[in-house]
Every structure is written in C-alpha cells, then in structure tokens.
C-alpha atoms as a PDB file:
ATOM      1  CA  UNK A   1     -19.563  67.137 -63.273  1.00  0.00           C
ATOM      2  CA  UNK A   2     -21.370  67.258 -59.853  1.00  0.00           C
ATOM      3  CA  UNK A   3     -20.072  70.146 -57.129  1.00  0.00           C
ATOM      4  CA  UNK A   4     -19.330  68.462 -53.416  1.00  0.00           C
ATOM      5  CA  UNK A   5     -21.464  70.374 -50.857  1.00  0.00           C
ATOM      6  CA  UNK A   6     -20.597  73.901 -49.824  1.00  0.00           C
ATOM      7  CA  UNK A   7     -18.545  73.418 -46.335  1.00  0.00           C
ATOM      8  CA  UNK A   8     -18.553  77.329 -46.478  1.00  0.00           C
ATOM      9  CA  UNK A   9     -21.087  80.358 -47.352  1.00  0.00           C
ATOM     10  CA  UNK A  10     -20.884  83.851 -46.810  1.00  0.00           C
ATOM     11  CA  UNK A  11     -23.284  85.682 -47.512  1.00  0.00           C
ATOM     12  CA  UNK A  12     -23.325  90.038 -48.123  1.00  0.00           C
ATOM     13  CA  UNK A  13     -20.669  90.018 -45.692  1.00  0.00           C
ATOM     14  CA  UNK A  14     -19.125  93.525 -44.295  1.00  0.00           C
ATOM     15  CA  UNK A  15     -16.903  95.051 -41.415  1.00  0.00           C
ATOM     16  CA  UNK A  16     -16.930  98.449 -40.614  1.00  0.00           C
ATOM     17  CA  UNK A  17     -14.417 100.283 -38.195  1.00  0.00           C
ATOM     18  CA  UNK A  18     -15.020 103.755 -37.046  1.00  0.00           C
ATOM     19  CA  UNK A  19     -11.917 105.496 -36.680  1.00  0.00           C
ATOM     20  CA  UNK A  20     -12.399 108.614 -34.947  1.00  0.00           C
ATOM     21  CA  UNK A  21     -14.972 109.972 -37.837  1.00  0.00           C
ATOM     22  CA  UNK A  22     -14.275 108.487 -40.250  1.00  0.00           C
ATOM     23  CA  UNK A  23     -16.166 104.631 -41.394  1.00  0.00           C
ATOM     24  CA  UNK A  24     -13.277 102.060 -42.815  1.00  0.00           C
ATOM     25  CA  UNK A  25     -14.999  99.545 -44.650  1.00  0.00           C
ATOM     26  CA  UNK A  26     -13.000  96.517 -43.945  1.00  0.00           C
ATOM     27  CA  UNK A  27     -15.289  94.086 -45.625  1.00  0.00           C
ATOM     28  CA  UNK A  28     -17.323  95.687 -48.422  1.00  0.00           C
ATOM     29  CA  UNK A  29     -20.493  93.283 -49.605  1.00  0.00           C
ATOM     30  CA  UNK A  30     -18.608  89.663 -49.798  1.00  0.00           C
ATOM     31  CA  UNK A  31     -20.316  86.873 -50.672  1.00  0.00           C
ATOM     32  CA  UNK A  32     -18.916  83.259 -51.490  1.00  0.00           C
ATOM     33  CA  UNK A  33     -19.130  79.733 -50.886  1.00  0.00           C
ATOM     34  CA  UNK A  34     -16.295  77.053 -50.505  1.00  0.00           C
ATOM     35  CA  UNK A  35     -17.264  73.445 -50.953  1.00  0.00           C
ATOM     36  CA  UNK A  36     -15.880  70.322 -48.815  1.00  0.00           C
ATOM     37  CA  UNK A  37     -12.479  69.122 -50.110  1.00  0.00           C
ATOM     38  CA  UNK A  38     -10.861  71.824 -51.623  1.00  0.00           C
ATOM     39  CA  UNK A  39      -8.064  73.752 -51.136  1.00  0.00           C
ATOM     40  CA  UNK A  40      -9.345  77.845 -51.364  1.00  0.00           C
ATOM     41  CA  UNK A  41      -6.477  80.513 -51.337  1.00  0.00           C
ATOM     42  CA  UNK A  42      -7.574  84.059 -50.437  1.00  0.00           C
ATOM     43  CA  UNK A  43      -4.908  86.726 -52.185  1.00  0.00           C
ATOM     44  CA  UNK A  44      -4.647  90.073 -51.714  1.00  0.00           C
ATOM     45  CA  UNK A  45      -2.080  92.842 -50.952  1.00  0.00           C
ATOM     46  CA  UNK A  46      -1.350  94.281 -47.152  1.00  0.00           C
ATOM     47  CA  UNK A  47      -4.801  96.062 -46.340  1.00  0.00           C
ATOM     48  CA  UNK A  48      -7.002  94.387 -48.778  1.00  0.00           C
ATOM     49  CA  UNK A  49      -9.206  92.479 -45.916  1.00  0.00           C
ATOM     50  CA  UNK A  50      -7.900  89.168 -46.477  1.00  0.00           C
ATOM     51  CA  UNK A  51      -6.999  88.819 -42.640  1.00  0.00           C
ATOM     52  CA  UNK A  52     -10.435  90.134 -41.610  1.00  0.00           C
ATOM     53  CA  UNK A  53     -12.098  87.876 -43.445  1.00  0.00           C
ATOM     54  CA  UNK A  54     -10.240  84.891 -42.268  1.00  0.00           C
ATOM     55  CA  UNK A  55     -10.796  86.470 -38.816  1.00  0.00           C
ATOM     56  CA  UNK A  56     -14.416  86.303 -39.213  1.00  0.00           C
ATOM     57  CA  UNK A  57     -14.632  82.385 -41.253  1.00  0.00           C
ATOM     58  CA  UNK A  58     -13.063  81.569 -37.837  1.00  0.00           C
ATOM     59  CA  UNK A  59     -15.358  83.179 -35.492  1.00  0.00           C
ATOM     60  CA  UNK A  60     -12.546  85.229 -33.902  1.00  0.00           C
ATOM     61  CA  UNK A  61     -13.977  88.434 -35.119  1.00  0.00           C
ATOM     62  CA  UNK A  62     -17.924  89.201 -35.519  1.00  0.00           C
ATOM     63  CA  UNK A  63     -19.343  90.664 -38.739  1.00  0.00           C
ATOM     64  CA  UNK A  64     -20.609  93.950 -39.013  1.00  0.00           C
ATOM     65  CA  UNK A  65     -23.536  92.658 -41.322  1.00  0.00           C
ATOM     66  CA  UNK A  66     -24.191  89.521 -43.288  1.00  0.00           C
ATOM     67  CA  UNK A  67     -23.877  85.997 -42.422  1.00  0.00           C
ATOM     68  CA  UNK A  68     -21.279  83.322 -42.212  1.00  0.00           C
ATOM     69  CA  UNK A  69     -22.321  79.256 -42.468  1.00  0.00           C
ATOM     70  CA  UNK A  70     -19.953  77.074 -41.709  1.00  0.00           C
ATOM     71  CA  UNK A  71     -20.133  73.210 -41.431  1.00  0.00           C
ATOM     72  CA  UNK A  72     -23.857  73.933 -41.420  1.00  0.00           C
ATOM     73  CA  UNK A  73     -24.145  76.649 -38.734  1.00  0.00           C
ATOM     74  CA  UNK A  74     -23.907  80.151 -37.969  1.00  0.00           C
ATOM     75  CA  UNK A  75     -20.569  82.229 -36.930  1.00  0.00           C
ATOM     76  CA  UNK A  76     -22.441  85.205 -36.376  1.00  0.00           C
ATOM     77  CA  UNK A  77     -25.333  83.931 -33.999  1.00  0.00           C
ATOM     78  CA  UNK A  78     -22.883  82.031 -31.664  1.00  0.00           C
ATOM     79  CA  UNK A  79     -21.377  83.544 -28.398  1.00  0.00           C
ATOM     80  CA  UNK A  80     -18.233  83.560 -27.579  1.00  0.00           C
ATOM     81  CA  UNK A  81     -17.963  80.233 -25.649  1.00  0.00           C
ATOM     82  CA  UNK A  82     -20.037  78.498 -28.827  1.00  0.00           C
ATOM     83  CA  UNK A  83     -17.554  79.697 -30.864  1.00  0.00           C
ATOM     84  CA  UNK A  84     -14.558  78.770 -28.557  1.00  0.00           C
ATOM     85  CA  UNK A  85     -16.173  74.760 -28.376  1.00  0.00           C
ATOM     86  CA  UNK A  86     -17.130  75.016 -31.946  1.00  0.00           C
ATOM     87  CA  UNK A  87     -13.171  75.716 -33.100  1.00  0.00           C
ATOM     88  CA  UNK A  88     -12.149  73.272 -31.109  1.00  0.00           C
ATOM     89  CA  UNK A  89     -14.402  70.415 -32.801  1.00  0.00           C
ATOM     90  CA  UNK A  90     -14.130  71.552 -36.327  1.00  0.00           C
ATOM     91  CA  UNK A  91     -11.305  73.769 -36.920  1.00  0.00           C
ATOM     92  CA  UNK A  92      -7.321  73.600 -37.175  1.00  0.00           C
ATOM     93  CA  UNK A  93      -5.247  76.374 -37.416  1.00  0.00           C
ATOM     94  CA  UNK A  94      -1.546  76.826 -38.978  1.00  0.00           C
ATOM     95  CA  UNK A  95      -0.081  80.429 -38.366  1.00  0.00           C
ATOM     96  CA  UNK A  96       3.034  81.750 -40.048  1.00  0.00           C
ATOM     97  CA  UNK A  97       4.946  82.061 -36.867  1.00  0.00           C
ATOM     98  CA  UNK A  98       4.702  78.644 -35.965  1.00  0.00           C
ATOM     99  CA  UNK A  99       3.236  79.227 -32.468  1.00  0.00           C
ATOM    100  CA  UNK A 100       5.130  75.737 -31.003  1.00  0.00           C
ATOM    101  CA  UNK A 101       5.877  75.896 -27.103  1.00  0.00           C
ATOM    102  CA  UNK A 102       9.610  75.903 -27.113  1.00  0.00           C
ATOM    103  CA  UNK A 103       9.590  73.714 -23.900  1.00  0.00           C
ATOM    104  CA  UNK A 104       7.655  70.968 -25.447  1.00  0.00           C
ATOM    105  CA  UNK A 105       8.826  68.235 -28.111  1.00  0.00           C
ATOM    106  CA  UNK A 106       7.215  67.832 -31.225  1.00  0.00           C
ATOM    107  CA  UNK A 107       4.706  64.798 -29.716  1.00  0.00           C
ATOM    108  CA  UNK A 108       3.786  67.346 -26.798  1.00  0.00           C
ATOM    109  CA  UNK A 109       2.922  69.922 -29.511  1.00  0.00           C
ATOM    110  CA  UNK A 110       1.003  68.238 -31.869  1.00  0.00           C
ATOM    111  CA  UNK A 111      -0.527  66.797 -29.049  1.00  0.00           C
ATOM    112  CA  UNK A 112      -1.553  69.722 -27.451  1.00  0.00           C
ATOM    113  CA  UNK A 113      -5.096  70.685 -28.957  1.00  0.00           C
ATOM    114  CA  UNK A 114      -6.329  66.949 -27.966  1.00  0.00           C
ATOM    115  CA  UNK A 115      -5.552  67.593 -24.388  1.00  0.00           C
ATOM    116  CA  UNK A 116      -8.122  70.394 -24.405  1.00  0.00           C
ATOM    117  CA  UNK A 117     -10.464  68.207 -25.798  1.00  0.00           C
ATOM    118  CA  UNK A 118      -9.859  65.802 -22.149  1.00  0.00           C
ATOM    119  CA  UNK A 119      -7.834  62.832 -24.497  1.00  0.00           C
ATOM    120  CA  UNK A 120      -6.179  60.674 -22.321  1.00  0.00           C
ATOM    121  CA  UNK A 121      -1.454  61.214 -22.478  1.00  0.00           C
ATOM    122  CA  UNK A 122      -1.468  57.659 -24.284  1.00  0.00           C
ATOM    123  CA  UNK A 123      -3.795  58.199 -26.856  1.00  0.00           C
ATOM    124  CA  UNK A 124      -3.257  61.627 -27.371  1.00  0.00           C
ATOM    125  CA  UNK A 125       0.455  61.233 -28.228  1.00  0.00           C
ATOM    126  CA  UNK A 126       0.195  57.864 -30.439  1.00  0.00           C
ATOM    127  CA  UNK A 127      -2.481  60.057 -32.138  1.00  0.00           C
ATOM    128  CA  UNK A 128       0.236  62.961 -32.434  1.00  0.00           C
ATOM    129  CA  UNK A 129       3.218  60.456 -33.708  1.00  0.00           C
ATOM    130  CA  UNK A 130       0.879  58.865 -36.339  1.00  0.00           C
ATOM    131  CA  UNK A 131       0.365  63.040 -37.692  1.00  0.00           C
ATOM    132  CA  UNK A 132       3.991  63.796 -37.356  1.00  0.00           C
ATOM    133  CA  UNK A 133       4.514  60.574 -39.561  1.00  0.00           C
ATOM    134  CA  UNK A 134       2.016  61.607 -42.271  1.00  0.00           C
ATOM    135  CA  UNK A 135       4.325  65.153 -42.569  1.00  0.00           C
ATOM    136  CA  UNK A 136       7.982  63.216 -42.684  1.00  0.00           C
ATOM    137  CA  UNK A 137       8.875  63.937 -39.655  1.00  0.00           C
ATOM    138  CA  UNK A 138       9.190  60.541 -38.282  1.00  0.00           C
ATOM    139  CA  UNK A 139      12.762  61.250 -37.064  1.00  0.00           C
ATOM    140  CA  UNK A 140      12.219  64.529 -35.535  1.00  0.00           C
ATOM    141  CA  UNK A 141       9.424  63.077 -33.201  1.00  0.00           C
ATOM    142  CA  UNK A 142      11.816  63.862 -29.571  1.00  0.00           C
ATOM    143  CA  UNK A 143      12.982  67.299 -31.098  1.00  0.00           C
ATOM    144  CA  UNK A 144      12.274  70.762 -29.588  1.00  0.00           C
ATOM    145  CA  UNK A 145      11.536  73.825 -31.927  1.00  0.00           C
ATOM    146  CA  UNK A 146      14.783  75.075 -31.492  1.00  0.00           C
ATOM    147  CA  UNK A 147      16.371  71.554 -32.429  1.00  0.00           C
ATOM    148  CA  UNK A 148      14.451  72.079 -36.704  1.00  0.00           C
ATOM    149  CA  UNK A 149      14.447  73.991 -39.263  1.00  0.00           C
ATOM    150  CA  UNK A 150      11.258  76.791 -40.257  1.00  0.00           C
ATOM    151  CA  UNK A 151      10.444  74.525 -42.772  1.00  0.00           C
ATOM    152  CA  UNK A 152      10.155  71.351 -39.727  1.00  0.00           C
ATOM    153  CA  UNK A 153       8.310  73.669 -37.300  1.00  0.00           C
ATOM    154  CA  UNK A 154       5.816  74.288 -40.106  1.00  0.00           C
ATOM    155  CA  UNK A 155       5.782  70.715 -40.729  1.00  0.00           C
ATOM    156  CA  UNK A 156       4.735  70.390 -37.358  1.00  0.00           C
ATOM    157  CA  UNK A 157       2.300  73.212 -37.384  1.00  0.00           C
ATOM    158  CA  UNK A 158       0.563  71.428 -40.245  1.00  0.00           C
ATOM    159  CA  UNK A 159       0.428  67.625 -37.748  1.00  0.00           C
ATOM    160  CA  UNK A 160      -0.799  70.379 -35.355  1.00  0.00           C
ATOM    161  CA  UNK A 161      -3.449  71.736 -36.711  1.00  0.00           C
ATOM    162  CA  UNK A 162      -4.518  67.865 -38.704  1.00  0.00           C
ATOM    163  CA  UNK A 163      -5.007  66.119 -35.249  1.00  0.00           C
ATOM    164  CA  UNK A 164      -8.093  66.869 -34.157  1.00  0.00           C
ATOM    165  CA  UNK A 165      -8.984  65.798 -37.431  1.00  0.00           C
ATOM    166  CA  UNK A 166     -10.730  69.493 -38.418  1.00  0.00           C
ATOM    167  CA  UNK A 167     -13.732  69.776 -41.075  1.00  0.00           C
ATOM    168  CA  UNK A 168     -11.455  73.181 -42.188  1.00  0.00           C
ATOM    169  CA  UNK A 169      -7.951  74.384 -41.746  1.00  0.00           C
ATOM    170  CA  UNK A 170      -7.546  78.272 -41.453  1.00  0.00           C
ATOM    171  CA  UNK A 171      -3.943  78.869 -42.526  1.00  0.00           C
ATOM    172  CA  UNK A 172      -2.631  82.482 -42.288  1.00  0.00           C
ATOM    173  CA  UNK A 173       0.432  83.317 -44.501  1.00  0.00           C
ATOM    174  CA  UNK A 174       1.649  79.949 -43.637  1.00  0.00           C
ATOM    175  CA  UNK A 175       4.979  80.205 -45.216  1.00  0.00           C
ATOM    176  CA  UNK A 176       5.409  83.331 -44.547  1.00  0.00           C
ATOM    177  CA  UNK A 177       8.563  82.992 -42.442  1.00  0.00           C
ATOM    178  CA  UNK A 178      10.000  80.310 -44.946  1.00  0.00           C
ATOM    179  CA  UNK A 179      12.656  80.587 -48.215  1.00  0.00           C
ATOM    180  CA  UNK A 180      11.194  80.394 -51.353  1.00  0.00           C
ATOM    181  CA  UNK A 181      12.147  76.617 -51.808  1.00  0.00           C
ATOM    182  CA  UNK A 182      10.794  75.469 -48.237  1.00  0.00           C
ATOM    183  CA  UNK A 183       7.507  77.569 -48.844  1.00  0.00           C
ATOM    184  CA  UNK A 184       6.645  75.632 -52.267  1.00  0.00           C
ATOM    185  CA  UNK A 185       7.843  72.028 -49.832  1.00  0.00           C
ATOM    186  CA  UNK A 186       5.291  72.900 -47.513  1.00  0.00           C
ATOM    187  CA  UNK A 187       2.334  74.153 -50.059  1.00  0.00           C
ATOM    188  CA  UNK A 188       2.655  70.850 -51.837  1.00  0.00           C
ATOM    189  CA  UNK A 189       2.528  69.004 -48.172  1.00  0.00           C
ATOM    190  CA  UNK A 190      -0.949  70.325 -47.331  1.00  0.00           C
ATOM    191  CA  UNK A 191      -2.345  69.941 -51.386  1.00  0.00           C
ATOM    192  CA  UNK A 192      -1.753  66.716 -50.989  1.00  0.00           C
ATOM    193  CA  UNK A 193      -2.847  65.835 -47.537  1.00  0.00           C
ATOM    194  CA  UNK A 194      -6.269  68.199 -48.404  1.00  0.00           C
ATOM    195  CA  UNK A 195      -6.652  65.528 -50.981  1.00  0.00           C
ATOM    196  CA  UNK A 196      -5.699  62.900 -49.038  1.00  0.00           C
ATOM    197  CA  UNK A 197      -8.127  63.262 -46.220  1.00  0.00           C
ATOM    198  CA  UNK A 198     -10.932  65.395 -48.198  1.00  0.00           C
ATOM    199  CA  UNK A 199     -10.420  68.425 -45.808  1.00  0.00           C
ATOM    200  CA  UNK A 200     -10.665  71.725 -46.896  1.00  0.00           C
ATOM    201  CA  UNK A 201      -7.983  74.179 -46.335  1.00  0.00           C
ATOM    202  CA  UNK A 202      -8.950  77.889 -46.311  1.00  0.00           C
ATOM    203  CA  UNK A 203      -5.508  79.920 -47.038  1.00  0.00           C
ATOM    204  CA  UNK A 204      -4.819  83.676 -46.704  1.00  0.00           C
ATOM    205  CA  UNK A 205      -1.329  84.599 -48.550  1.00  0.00           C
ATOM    206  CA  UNK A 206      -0.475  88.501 -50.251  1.00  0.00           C
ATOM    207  CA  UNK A 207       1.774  85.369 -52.781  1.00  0.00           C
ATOM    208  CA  UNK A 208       0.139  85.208 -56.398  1.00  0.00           C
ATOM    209  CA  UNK A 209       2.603  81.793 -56.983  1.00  0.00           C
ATOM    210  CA  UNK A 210       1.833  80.398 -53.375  1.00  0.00           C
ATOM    211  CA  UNK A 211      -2.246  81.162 -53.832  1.00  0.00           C
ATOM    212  CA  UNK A 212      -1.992  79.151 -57.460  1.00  0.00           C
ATOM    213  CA  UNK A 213      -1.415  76.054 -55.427  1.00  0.00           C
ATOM    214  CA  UNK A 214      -5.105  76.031 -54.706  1.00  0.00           C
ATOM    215  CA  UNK A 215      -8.132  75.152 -56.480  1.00  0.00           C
ATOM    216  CA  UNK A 216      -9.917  77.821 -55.903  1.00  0.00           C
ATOM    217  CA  UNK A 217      -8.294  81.162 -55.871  1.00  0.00           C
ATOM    218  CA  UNK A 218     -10.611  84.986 -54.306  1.00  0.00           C
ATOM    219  CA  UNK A 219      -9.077  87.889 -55.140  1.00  0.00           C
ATOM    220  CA  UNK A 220      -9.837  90.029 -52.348  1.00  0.00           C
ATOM    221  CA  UNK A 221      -9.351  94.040 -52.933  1.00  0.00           C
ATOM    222  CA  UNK A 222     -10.206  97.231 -51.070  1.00  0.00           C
ATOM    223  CA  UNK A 223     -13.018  94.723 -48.489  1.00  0.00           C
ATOM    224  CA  UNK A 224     -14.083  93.187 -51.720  1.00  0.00           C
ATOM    225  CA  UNK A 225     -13.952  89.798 -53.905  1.00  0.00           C
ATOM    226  CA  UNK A 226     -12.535  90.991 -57.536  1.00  0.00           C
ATOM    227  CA  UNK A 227     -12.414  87.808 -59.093  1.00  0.00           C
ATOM    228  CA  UNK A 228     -12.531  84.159 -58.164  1.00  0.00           C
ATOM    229  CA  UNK A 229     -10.575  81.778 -60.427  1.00  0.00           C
ATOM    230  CA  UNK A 230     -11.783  78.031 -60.338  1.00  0.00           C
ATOM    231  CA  UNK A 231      -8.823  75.784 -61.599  1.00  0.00           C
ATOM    232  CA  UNK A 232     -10.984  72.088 -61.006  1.00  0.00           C
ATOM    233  CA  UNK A 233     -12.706  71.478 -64.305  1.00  0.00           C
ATOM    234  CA  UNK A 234      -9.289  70.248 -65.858  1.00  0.00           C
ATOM    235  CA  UNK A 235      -6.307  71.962 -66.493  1.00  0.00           C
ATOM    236  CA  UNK A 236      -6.772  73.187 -70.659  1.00  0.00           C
ATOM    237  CA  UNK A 237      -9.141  76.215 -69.200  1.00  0.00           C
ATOM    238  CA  UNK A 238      -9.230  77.974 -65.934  1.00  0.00           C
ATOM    239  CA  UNK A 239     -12.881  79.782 -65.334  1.00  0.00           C
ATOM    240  CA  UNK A 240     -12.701  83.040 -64.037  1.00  0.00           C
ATOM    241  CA  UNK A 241     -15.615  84.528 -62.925  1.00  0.00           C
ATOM    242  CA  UNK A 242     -14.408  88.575 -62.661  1.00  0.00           C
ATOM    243  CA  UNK A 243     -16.860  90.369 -59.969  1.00  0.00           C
ATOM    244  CA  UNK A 244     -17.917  93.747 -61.536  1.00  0.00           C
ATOM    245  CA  UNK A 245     -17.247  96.370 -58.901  1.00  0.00           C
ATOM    246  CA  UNK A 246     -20.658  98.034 -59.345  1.00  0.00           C
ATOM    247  CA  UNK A 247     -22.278  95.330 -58.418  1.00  0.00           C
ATOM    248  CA  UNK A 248     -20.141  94.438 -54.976  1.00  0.00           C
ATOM    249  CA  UNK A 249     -20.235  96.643 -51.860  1.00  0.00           C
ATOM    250  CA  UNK A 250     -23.592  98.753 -51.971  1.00  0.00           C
ATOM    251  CA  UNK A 251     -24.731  98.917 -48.222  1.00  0.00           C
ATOM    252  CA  UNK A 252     -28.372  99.166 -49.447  1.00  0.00           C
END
C-alpha cells in the first residue's frame, strides 16, 4: 500500500544548552518524517525532549544542528518574521491551558487567528460558527470561557486552532487539564476531524493511553527517538521499528 507524502522531515536533529559548564543535550541525533494525514503522537516522560522538539517542528525554537522540512521548506533557514508569517499560513496550535481571552465569546475566539490574517468581522465569524459547529458546540456559540466546561474550552481550542484551515496542528499536552473521561472525548474529536479533513496533527503527551490514539506513535527518551510504532497497515500487527541506541545521538 502506497505512503501519502511526508508533510514532515527531520533530519540529524539536536539541541544543546550550556548550563554554566556543563553541555545538556536536549535533542540527541533525531531524525523522522511524518506524512500528510496522520495523526503522530510524540510520548515521553517530563525531561525527555518531547517539548523541545515540538518547539523546534514549530519554528519557535532554532536547532542546534540538523534540519527541519516542513510543508516543503526549511524551519531552520527562516528568520524570525518568516517563521512568524509562515505559522500563521500553515499552522494551528491547541495548548493544554486553553489560552481563550476570557473577555471574548467563543465566535470572537475562534475567530481570532483570521483577524491577523486582515479577514473581514463577517466572514471571519461565519467562518468561526461553521468550526464551532464541526466540534458540537453549536449551542455554546455566545458563551464566555468562564460560562463551559475544560472539556468545551478545549473544544473550542480545537475550532481555534482548525480555522485557518492549517496544513499541521501542534498540540501540546492537550488534555492535560481535563478528567480522564473528557480527555479520551476530546482525543477522539481531533482523530476524527484529522481524518475528516486529511490534516495532520502532531501531538506531544507524557500519556501512553492518550498517545495510542494516534497512528503513528515516537518514543522520545533522554533527546532521542527509542522506537516509533506505526499502527496503519491494519489492526492484526502493529510494526515497531525499535531505534538501537548506538546508532542515535553520535555528534560526529
């Protein structure tokens, strides 16, 4: 069965910190590549790099070494106002604390990312209402974040970060401030809309049962990729592909 096109490669990717003397080795030799329309979950406990990595997929932090294609071009070449315009065009975001302006309805939220892109009010919020709609919130259009649940706000995070109708989301621990039974509610909400509109989704979660939502799942430990399970060549046998440590992380 034919592969879709890699959306995503990284390429002999690291991150170094100095720290008074001493050289932490954030990323450690990754290399991987994500193709269009799937869902990818990144795993790995508190200080495994996970967060640095999705840092540096969305151009927010530069690589030490290595490169980073995305959509076709380079993270690590851009400036910063390249990267700024190229987020704006291509990427969506959903963050585990929500991030909604309080003062604002959810219309005015969802809304918001198309009024940097100079949409005019009218189309920008019938836009927002059709998004809010496709996440079953149709009755919670007028409501503030104060006036929903987590699991709502998240619901709206999701319309959010789906309106400017992104090549990739970058989600971040995305149910990280939800209950167990809210959390799985809003994993199966962005499966299926990944499907839906053939968008990949790029996840980052320490959760071994949230990251088994995805297709693809990296196992990301000590700045390197341990093992990458791919779960779409039928459900009877996952192929895992374990990453011999020898072979990842030598700086020469």
């Amino acid at each position: 069965m034919g592969r879709a096109e890699p959306v995503i490669s990284v390429r002999d990717l690291y991150k170094i910190y100095r720290v008074g003397e001493t050289k932490v080795r954030a990323l450690n030799g990754v290399s991987f590549t994500i193709d269009r329309g799937n869902f990818c979950s990144i795993v790995g406990t508190s200080g495994s790099g996970k967060s640095t990595l999705l840092n540096m997929l969305a151009g927010l932090e530069k690589p030490t070494k290595g490169e980073i294609v995305i959509a076709g071009e380079h993270m690590e070449t851009k400036t910063e106002n390249q990267l700024v315009a190229f987020r704006r065009e291509h990427i969506g975001f959903i963050f585990q604390s929500f991030n909604l302006m309080g003062t604002m309805n959810a219309i005015e939220n969802v809304a918001l990312p198309l009024t940097f892109q100079g949409m005019d009010k009218k189309s920008r919020n019938a836009k927002a209402e059709q998004m809010l709609d496709l996440v079953g919130l149709t009755k919670h259009k007028k409501h503030k974040p104060n006036q929903m649940s987590g699991g709502q706000q998240q619901r709206v995070g999701v319309a959010r970060a789906l309106v400017v109708e992104p090549e990739i989301i970058f989600a971040d621990e995305p149910t990280g401030n939800l209950d167990s039974n809210t959390s799985v509610e809003v994993m199966n909400l962005m499966k299926k809309i990944v499907r839906e509109k053939n968008q990949t989704l790029v996840m980052v979660t320490h959760d071994n049962y949230l990251a088994s939502f995805a297709d693809v799942i990296l196992r990301i430990k000590d700045g390197k990729i341990i093992e990458i399970e791919d779960k779409r060549d039928g459900n009877m046998s996952d192929e895992i592909i374990r990453v011999p440590g020898k072979d990842q992380g030598r700086s020469r």
